[in-house]
PDB file of N, CA and C in Angstrom:
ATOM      1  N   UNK A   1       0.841  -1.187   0.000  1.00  0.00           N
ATOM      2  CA  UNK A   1       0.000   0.000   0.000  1.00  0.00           C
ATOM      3  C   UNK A   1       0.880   1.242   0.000  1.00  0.00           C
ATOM      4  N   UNK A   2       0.365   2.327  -0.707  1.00  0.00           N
ATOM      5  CA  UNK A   2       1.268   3.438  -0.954  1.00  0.00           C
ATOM      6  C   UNK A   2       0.805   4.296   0.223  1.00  0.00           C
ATOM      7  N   UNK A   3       1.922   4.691   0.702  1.00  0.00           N
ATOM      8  CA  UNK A   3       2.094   6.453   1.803  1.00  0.00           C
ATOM      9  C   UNK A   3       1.302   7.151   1.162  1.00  0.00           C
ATOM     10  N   UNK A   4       0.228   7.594   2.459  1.00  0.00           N
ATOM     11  CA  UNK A   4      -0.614   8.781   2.153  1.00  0.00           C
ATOM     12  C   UNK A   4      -0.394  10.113   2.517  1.00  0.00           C
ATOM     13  N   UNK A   5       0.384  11.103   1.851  1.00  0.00           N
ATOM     14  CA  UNK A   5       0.224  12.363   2.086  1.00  0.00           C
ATOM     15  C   UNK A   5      -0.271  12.939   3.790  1.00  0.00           C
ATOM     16  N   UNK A   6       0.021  13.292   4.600  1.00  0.00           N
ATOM     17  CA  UNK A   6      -0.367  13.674   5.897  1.00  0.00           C
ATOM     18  C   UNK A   6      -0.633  15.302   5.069  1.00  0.00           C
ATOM     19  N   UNK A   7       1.012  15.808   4.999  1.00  0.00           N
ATOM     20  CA  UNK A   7       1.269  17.477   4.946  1.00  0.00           C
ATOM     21  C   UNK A   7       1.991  17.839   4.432  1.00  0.00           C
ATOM     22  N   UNK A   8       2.031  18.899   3.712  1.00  0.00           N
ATOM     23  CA  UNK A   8       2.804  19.410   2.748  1.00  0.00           C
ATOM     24  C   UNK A   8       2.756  20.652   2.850  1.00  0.00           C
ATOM     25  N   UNK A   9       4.391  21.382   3.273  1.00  0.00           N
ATOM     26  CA  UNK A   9       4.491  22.723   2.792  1.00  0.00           C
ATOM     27  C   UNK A   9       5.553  23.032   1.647  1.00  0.00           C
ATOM     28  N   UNK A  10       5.244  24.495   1.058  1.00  0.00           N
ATOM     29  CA  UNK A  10       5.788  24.608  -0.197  1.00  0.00           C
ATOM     30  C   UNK A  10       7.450  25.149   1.092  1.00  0.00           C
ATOM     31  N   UNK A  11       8.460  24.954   0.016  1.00  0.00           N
ATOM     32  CA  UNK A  11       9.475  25.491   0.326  1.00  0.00           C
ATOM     33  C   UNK A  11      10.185  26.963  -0.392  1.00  0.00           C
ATOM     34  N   UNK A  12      11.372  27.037  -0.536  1.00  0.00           N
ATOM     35  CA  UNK A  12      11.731  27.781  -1.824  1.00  0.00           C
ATOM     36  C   UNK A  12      12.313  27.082  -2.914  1.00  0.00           C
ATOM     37  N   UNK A  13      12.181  27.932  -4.303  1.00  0.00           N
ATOM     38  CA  UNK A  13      12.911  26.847  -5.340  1.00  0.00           C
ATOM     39  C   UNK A  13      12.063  25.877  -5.899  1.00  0.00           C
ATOM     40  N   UNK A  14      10.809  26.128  -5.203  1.00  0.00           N
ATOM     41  CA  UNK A  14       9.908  25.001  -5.939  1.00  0.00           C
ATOM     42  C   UNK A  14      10.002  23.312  -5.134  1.00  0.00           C
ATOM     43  N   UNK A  15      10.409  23.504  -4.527  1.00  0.00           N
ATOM     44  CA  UNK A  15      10.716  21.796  -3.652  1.00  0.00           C
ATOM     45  C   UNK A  15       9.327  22.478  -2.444  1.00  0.00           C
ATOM     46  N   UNK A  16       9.382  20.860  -2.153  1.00  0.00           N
ATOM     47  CA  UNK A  16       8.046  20.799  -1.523  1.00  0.00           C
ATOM     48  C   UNK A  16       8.533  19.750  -0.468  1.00  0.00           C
ATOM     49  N   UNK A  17       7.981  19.855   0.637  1.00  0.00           N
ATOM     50  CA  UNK A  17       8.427  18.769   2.144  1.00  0.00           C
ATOM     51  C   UNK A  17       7.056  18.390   2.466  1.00  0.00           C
ATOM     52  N   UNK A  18       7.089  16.817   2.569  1.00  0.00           N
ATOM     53  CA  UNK A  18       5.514  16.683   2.665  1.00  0.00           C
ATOM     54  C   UNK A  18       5.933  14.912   3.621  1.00  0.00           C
ATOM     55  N   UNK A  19       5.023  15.009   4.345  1.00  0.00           N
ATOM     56  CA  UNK A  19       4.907  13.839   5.637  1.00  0.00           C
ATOM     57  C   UNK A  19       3.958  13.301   4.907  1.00  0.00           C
ATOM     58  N   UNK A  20       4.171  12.012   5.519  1.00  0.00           N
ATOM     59  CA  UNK A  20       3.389  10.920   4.940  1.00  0.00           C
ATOM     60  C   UNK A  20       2.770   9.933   5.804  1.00  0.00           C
ATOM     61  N   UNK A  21       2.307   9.614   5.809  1.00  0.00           N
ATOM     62  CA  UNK A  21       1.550   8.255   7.099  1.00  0.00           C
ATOM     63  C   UNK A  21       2.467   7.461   7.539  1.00  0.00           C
ATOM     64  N   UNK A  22       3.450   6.751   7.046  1.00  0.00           N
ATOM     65  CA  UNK A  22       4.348   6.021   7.663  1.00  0.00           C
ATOM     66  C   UNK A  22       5.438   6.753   8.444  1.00  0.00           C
ATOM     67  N   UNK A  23       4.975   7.691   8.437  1.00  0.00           N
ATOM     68  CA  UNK A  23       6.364   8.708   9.263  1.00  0.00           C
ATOM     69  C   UNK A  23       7.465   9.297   8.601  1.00  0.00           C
ATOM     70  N   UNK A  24       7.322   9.194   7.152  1.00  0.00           N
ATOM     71  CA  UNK A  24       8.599   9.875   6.318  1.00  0.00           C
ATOM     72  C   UNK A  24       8.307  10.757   6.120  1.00  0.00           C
ATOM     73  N   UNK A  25       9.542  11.932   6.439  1.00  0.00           N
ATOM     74  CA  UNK A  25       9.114  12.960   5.808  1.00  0.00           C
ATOM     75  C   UNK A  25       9.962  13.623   4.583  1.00  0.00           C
ATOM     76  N   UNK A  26       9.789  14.133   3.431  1.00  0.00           N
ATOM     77  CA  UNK A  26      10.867  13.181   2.227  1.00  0.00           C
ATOM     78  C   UNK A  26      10.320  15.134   1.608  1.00  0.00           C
ATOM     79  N   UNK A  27      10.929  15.106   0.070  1.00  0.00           N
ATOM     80  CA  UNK A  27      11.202  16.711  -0.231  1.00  0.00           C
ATOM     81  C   UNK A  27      10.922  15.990  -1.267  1.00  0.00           C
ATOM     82  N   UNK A  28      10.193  16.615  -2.156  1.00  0.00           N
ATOM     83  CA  UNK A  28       9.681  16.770  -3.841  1.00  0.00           C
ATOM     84  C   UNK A  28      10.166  18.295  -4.570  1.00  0.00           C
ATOM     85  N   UNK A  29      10.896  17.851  -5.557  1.00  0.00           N
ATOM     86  CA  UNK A  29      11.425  18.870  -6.465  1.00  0.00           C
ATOM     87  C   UNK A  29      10.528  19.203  -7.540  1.00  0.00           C
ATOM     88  N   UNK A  30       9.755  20.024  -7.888  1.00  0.00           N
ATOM     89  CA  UNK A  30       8.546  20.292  -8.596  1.00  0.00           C
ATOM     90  C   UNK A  30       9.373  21.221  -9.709  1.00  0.00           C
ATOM     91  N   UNK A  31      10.830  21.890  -9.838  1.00  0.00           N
ATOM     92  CA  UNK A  31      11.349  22.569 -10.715  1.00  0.00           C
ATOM     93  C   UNK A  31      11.082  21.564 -12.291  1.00  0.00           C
ATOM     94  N   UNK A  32      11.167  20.043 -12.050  1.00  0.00           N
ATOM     95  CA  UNK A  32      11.777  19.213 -13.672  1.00  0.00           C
ATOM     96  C   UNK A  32      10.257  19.680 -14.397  1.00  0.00           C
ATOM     97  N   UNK A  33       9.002  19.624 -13.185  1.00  0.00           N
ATOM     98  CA  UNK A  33       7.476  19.207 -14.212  1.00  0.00           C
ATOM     99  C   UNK A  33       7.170  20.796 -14.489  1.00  0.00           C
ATOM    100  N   UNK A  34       7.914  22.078 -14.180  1.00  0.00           N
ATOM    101  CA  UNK A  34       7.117  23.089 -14.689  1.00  0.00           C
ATOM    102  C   UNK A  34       7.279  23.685 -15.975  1.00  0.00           C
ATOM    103  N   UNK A  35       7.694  22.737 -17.074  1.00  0.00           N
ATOM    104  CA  UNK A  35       8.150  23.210 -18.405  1.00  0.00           C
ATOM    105  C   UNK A  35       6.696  22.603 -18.951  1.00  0.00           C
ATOM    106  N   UNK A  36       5.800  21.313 -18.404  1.00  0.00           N
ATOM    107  CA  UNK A  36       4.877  20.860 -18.964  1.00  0.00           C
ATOM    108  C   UNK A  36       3.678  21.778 -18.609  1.00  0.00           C
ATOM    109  N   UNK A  37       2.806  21.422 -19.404  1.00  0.00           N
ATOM    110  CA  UNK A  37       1.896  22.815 -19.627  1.00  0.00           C
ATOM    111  C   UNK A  37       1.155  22.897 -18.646  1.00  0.00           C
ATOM    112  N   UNK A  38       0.630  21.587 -17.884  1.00  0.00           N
ATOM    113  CA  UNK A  38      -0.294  21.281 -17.055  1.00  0.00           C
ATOM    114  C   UNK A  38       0.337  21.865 -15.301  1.00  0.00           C
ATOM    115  N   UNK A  39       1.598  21.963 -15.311  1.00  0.00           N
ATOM    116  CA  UNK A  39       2.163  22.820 -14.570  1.00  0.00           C
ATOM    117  C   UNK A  39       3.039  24.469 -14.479  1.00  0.00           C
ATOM    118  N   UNK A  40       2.845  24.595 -15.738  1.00  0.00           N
ATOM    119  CA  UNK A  40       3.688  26.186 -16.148  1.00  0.00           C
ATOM    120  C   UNK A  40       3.330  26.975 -15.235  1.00  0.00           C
ATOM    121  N   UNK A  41       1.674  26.914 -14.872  1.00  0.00           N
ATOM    122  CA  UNK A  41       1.200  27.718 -14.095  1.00  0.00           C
ATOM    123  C   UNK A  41       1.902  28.131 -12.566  1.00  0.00           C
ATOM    124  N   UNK A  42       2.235  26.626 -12.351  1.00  0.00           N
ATOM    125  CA  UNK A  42       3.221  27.296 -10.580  1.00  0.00           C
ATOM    126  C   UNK A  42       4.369  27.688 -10.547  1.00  0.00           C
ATOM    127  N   UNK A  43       4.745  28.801 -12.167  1.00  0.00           N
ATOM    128  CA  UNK A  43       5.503  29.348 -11.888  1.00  0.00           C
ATOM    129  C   UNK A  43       5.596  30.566 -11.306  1.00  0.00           C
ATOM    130  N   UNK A  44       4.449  30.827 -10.852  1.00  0.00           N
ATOM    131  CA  UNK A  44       4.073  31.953 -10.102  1.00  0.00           C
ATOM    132  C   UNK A  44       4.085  31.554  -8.975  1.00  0.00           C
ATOM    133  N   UNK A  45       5.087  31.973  -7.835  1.00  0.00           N
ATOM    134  CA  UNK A  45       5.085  31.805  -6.259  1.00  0.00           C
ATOM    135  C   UNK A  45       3.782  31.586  -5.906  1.00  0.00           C
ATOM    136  N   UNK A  46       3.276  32.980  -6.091  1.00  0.00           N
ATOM    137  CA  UNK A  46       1.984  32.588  -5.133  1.00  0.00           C
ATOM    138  C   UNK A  46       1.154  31.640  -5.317  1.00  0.00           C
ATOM    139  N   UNK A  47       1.084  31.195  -6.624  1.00  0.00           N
ATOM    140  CA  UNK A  47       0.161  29.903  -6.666  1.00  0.00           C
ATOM    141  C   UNK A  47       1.038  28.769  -6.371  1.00  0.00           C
ATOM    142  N   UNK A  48       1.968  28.485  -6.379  1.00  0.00           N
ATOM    143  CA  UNK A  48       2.411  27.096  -5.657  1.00  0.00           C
ATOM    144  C   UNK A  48       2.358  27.259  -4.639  1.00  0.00           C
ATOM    145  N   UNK A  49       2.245  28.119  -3.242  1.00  0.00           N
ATOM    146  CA  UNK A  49       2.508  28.309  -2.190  1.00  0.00           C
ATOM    147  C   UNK A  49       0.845  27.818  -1.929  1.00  0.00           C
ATOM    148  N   UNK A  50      -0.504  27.736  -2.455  1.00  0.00           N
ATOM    149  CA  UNK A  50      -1.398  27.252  -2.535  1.00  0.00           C
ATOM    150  C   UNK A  50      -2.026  25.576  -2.677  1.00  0.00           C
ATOM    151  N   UNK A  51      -0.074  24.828  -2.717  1.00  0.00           N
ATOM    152  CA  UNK A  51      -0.374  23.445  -2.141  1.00  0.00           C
ATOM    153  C   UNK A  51      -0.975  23.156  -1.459  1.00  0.00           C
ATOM    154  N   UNK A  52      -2.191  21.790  -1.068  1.00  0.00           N
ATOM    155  CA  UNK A  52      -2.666  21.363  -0.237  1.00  0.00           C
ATOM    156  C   UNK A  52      -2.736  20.046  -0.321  1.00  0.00           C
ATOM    157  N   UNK A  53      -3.117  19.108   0.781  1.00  0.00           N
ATOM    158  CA  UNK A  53      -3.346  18.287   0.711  1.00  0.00           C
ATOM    159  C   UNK A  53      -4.805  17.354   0.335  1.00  0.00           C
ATOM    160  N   UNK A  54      -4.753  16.574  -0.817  1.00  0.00           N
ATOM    161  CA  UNK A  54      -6.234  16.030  -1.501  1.00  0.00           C
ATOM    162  C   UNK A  54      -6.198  14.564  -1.619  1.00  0.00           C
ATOM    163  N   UNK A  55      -6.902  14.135  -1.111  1.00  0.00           N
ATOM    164  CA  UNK A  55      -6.475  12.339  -1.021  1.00  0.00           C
ATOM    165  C   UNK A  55      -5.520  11.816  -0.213  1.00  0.00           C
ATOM    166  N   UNK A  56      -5.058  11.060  -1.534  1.00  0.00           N
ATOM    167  CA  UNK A  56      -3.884  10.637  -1.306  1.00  0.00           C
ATOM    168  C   UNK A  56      -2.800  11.339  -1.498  1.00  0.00           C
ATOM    169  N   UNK A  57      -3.068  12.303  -2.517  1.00  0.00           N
ATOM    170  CA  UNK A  57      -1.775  13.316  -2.598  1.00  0.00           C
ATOM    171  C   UNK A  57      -1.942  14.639  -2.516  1.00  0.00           C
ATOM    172  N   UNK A  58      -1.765  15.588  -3.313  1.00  0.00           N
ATOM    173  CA  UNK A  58      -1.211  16.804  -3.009  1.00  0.00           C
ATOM    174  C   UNK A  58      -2.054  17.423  -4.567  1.00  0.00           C
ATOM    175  N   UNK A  59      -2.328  18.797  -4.500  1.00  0.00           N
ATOM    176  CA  UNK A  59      -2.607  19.656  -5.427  1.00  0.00           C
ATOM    177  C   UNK A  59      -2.682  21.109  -5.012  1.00  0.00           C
ATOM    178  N   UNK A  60      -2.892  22.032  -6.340  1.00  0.00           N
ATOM    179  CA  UNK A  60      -2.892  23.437  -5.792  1.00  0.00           C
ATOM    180  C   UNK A  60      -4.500  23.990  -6.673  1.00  0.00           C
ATOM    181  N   UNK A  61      -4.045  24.935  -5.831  1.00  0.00           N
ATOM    182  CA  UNK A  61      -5.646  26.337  -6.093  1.00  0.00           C
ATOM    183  C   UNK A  61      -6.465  25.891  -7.498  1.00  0.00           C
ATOM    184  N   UNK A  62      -5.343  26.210  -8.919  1.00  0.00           N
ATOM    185  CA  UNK A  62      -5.666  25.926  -9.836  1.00  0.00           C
ATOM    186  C   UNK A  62      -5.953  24.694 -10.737  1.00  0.00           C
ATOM    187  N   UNK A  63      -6.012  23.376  -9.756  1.00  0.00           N
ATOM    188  CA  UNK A  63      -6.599  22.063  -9.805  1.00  0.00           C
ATOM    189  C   UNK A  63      -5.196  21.140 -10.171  1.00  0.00           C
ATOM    190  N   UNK A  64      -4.140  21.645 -10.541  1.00  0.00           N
ATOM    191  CA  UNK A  64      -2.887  20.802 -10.749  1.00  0.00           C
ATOM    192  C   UNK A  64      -2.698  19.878  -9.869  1.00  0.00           C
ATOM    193  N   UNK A  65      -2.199  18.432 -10.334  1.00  0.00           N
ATOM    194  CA  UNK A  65      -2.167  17.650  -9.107  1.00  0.00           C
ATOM    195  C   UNK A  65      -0.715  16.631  -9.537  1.00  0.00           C
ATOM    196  N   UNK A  66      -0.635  15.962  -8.552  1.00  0.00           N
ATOM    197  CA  UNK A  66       0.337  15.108  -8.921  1.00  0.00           C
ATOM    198  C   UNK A  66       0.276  13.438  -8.649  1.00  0.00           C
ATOM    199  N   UNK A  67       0.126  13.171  -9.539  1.00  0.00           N
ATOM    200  CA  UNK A  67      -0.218  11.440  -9.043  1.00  0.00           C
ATOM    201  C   UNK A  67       0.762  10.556  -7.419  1.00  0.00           C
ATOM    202  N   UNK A  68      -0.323  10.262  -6.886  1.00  0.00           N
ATOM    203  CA  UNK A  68       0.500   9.605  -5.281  1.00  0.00           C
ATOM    204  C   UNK A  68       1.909   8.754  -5.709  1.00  0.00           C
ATOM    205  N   UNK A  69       1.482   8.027  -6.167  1.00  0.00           N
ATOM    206  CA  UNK A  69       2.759   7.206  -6.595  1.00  0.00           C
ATOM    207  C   UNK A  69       3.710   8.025  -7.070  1.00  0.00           C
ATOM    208  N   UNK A  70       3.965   9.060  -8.181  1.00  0.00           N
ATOM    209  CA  UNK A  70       4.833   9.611  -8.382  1.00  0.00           C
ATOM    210  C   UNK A  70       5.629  10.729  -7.599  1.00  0.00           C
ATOM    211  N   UNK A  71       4.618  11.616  -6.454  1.00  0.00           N
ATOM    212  CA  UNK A  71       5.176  12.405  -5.583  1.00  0.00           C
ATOM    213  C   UNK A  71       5.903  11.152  -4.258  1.00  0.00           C
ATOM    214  N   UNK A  72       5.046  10.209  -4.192  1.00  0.00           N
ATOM    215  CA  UNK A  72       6.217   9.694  -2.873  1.00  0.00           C
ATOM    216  C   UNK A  72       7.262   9.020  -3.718  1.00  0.00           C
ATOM    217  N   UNK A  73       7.547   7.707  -4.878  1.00  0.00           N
ATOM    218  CA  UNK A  73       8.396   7.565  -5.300  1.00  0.00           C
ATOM    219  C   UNK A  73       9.902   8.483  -6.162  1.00  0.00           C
ATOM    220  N   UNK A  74       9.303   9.676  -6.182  1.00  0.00           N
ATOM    221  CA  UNK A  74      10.089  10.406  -6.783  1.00  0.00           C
ATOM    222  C   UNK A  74      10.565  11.851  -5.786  1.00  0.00           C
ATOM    223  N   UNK A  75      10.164  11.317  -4.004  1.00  0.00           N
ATOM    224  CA  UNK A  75      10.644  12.416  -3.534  1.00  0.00           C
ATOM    225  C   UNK A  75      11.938  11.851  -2.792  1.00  0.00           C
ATOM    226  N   UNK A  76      12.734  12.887  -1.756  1.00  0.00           N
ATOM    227  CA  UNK A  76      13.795  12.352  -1.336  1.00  0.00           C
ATOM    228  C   UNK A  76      13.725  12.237   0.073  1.00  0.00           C
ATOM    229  N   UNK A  77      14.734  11.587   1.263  1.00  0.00           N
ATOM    230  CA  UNK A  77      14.408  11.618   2.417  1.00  0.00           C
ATOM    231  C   UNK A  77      15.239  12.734   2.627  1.00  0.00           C
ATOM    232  N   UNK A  78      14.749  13.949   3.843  1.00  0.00           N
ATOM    233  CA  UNK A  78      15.315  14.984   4.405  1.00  0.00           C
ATOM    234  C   UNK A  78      16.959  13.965   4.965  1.00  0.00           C
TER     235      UNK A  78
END
């Protein structure tokens, strides 16, 4: 079963620190996905700083989301 998202705050630089149910708390680099269109948008501070937590994973204001599996497999441990 995949780690569910607890919390997530935005950082600077676009990395993101987000706890998870099993107790990890691990950093997502969101700089590689903002060239794709479906994310260009958080290149505006203030709307990435509008992360929250939805499900199982994570999204912002303007409905962008990121699939669970790919934010915990592709984040790092602090």
């Amino acid at each position: 079963m995949r780690p569910k998202a607890l919390k997530v705050k935005p950082l600077e630089n676009y990395i993101l620190e987000i706890e998870f149910d099993n107790g990890e708390i691990k950093k997502f680099d969101v700089k590689p996905y903002l060239n794709h269109k479906a994310f260009e948008k958080l290149k505006d501070p203030e709307l990435f700083k509008t992360v929250k937590i939805a499900g199982l994973s994570i999204e912002w204001q303007n409905g962008s989301d990121i699939c669970p599996d790919e934010l915990y497999n592709n984040s790092y441990t602090c």
